[in-house]
C-alpha atoms as a PDB file:
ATOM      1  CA  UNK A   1     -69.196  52.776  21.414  1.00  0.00           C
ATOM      2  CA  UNK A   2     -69.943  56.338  22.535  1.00  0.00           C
ATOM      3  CA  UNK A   3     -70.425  55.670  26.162  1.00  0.00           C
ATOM      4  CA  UNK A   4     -67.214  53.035  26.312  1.00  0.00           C
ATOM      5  CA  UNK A   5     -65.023  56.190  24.270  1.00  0.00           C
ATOM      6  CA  UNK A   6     -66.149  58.880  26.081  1.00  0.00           C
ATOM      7  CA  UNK A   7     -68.132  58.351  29.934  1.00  0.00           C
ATOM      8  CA  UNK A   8     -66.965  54.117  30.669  1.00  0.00           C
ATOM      9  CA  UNK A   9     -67.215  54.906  34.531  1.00  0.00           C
ATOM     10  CA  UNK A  10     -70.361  57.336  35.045  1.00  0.00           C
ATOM     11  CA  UNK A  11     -73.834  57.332  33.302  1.00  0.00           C
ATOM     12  CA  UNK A  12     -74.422  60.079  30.955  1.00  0.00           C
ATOM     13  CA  UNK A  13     -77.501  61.711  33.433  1.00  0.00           C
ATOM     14  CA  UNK A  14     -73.888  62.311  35.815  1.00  0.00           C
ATOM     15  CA  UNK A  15     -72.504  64.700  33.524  1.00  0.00           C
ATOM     16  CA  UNK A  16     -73.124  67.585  34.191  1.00  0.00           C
ATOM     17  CA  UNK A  17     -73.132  66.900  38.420  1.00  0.00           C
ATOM     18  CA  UNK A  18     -69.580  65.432  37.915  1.00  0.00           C
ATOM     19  CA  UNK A  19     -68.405  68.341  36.644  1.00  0.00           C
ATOM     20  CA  UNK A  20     -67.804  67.278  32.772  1.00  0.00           C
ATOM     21  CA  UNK A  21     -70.085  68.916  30.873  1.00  0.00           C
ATOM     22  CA  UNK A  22     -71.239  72.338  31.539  1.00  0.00           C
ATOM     23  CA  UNK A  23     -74.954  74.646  31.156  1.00  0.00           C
ATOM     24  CA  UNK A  24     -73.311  76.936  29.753  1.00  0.00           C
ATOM     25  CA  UNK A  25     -70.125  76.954  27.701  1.00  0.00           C
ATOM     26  CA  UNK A  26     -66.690  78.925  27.173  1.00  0.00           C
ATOM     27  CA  UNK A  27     -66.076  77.128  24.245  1.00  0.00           C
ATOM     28  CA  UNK A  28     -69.076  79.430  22.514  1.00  0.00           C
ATOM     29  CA  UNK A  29     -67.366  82.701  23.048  1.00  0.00           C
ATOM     30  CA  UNK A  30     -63.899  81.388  21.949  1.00  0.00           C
ATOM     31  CA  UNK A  31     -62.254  81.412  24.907  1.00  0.00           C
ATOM     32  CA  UNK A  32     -61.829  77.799  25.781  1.00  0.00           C
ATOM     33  CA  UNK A  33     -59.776  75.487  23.882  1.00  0.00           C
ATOM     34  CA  UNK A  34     -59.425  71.809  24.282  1.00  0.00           C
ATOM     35  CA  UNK A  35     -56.346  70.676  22.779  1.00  0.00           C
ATOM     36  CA  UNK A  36     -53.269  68.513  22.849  1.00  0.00           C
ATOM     37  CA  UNK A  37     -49.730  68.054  21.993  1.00  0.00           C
ATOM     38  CA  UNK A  38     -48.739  66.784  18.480  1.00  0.00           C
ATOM     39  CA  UNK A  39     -45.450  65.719  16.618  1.00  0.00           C
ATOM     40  CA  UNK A  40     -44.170  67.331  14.074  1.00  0.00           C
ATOM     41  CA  UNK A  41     -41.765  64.569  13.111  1.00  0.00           C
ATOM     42  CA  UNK A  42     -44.155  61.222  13.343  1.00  0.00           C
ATOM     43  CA  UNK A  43     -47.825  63.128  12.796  1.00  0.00           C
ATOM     44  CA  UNK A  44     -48.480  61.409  15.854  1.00  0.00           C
ATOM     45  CA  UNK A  45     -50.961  62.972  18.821  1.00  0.00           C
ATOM     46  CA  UNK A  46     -48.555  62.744  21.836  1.00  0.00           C
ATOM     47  CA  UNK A  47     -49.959  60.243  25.019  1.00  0.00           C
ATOM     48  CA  UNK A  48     -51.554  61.772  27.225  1.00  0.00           C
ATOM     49  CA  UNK A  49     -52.820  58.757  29.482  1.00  0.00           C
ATOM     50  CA  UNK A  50     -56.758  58.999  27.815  1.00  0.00           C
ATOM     51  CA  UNK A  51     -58.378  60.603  24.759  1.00  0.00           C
ATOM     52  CA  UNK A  52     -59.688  63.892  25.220  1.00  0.00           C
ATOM     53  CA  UNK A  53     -63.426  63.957  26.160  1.00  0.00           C
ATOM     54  CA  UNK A  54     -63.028  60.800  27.910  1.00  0.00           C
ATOM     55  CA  UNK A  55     -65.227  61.717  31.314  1.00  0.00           C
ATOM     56  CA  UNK A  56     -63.183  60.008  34.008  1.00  0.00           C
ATOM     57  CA  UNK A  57     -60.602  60.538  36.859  1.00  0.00           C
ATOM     58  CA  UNK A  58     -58.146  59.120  34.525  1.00  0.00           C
ATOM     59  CA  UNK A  59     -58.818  62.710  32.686  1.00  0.00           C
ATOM     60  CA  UNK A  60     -57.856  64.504  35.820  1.00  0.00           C
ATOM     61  CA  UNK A  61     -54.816  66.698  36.177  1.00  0.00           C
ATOM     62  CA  UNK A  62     -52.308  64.524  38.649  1.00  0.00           C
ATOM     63  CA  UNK A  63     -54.723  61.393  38.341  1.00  0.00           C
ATOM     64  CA  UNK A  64     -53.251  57.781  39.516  1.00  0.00           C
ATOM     65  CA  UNK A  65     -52.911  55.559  36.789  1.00  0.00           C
ATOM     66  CA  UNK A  66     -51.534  57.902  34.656  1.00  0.00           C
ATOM     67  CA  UNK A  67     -47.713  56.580  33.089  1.00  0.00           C
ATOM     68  CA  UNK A  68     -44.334  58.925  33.543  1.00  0.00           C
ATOM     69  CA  UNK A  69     -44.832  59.832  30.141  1.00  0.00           C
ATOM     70  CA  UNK A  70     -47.767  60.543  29.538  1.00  0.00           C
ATOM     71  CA  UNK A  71     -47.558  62.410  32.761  1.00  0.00           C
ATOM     72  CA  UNK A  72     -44.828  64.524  31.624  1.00  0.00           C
ATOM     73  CA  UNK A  73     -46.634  65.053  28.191  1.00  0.00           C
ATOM     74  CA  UNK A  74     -49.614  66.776  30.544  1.00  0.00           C
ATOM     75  CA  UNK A  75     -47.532  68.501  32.295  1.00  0.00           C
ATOM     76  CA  UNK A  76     -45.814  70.042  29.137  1.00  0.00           C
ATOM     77  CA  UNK A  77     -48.825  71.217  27.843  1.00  0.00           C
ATOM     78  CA  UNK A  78     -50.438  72.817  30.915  1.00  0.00           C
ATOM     79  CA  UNK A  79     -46.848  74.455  31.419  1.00  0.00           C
ATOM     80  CA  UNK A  80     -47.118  75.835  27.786  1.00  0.00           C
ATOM     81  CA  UNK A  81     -50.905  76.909  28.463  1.00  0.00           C
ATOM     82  CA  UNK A  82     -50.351  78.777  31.804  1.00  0.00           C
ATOM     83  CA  UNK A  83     -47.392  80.914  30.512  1.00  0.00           C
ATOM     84  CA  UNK A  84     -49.333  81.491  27.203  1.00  0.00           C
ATOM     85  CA  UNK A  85     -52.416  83.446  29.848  1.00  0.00           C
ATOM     86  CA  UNK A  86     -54.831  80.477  30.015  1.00  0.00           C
ATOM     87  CA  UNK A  87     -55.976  78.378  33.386  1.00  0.00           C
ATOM     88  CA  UNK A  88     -56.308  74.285  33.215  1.00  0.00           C
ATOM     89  CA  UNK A  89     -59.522  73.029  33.984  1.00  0.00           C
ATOM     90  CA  UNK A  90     -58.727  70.166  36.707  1.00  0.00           C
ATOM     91  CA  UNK A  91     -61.175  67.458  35.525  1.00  0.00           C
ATOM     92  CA  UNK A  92     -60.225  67.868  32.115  1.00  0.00           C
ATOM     93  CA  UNK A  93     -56.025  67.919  30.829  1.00  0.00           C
ATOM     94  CA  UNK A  94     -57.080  69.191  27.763  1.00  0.00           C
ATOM     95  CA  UNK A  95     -59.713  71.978  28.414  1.00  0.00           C
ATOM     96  CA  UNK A  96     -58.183  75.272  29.054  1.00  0.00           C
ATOM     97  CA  UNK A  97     -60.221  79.209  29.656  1.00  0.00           C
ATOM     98  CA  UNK A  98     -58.503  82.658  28.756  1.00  0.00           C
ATOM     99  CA  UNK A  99     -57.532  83.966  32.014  1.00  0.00           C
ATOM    100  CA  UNK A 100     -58.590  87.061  30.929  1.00  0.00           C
ATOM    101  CA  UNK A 101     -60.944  86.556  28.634  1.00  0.00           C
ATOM    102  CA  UNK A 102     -62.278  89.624  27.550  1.00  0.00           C
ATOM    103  CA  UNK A 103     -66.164  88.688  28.132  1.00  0.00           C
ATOM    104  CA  UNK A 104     -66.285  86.231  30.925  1.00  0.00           C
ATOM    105  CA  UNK A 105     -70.444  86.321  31.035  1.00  0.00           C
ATOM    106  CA  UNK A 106     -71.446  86.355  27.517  1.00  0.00           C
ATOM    107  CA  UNK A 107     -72.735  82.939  26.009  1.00  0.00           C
ATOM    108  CA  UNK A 108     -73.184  83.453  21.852  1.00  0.00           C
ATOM    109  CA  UNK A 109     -75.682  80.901  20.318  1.00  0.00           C
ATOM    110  CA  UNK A 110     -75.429  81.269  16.519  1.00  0.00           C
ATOM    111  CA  UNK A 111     -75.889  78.627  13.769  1.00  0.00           C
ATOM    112  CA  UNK A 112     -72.244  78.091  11.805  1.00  0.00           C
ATOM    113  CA  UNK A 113     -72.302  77.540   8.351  1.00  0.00           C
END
């Protein structure tokens, strides 16, 4: 279930080579999001040609295959995302970094509870 959801196309050892999963993180200092557009009216997530974390060129910004809509839905949110201060990741429309996050090199490792 995991690997048909998430990496269908790759094996898992590819990861991190491909570009999908990283050594070290942005998401642990807070300034990486991965997000995506919702409705208010229907409570509905908004297509976006693939579910997020789904390790494939499908996930790609501009990838073939992708419908008009949920094309346009990509392009929406990257257009909100770059005017709001943060760059797209290209293998990934839903992963975006601070532009200028305020510390770029620092990797926090904490338990949550």
């Amino acid at each position: 279930m995991t690997k048909q959801r998430h990496y269908p196309n790759i094996e898992r050892s590819d990861m991190f080579a491909l570009g999908y999963v990283a050594m070290k993180s942005g998401h642990s200092r807070g300034s990486t999001v991965d997000l995506t557009l919702y409705s208010l009216a229907t409570s509905d997530l908004a297509a976006m040609g693939g579910g997020h974390d789904l390790m494939d060129q499908r996930s790609h910004h501009g990838a073939a295959g992708v419908g008009d809509l949920e094309a346009r839905n990509r392009d929406a949110l990257r257009s909100v995302m770059e005017r709001s201060g943060f760059v797209s990741y290209p293998a990934e429309w839903w992963h975006y970094t601070l532009r200028n996050e305020p510390h770029p090199h620092t990797y926090y490792d904490f338990p949550i509870d």
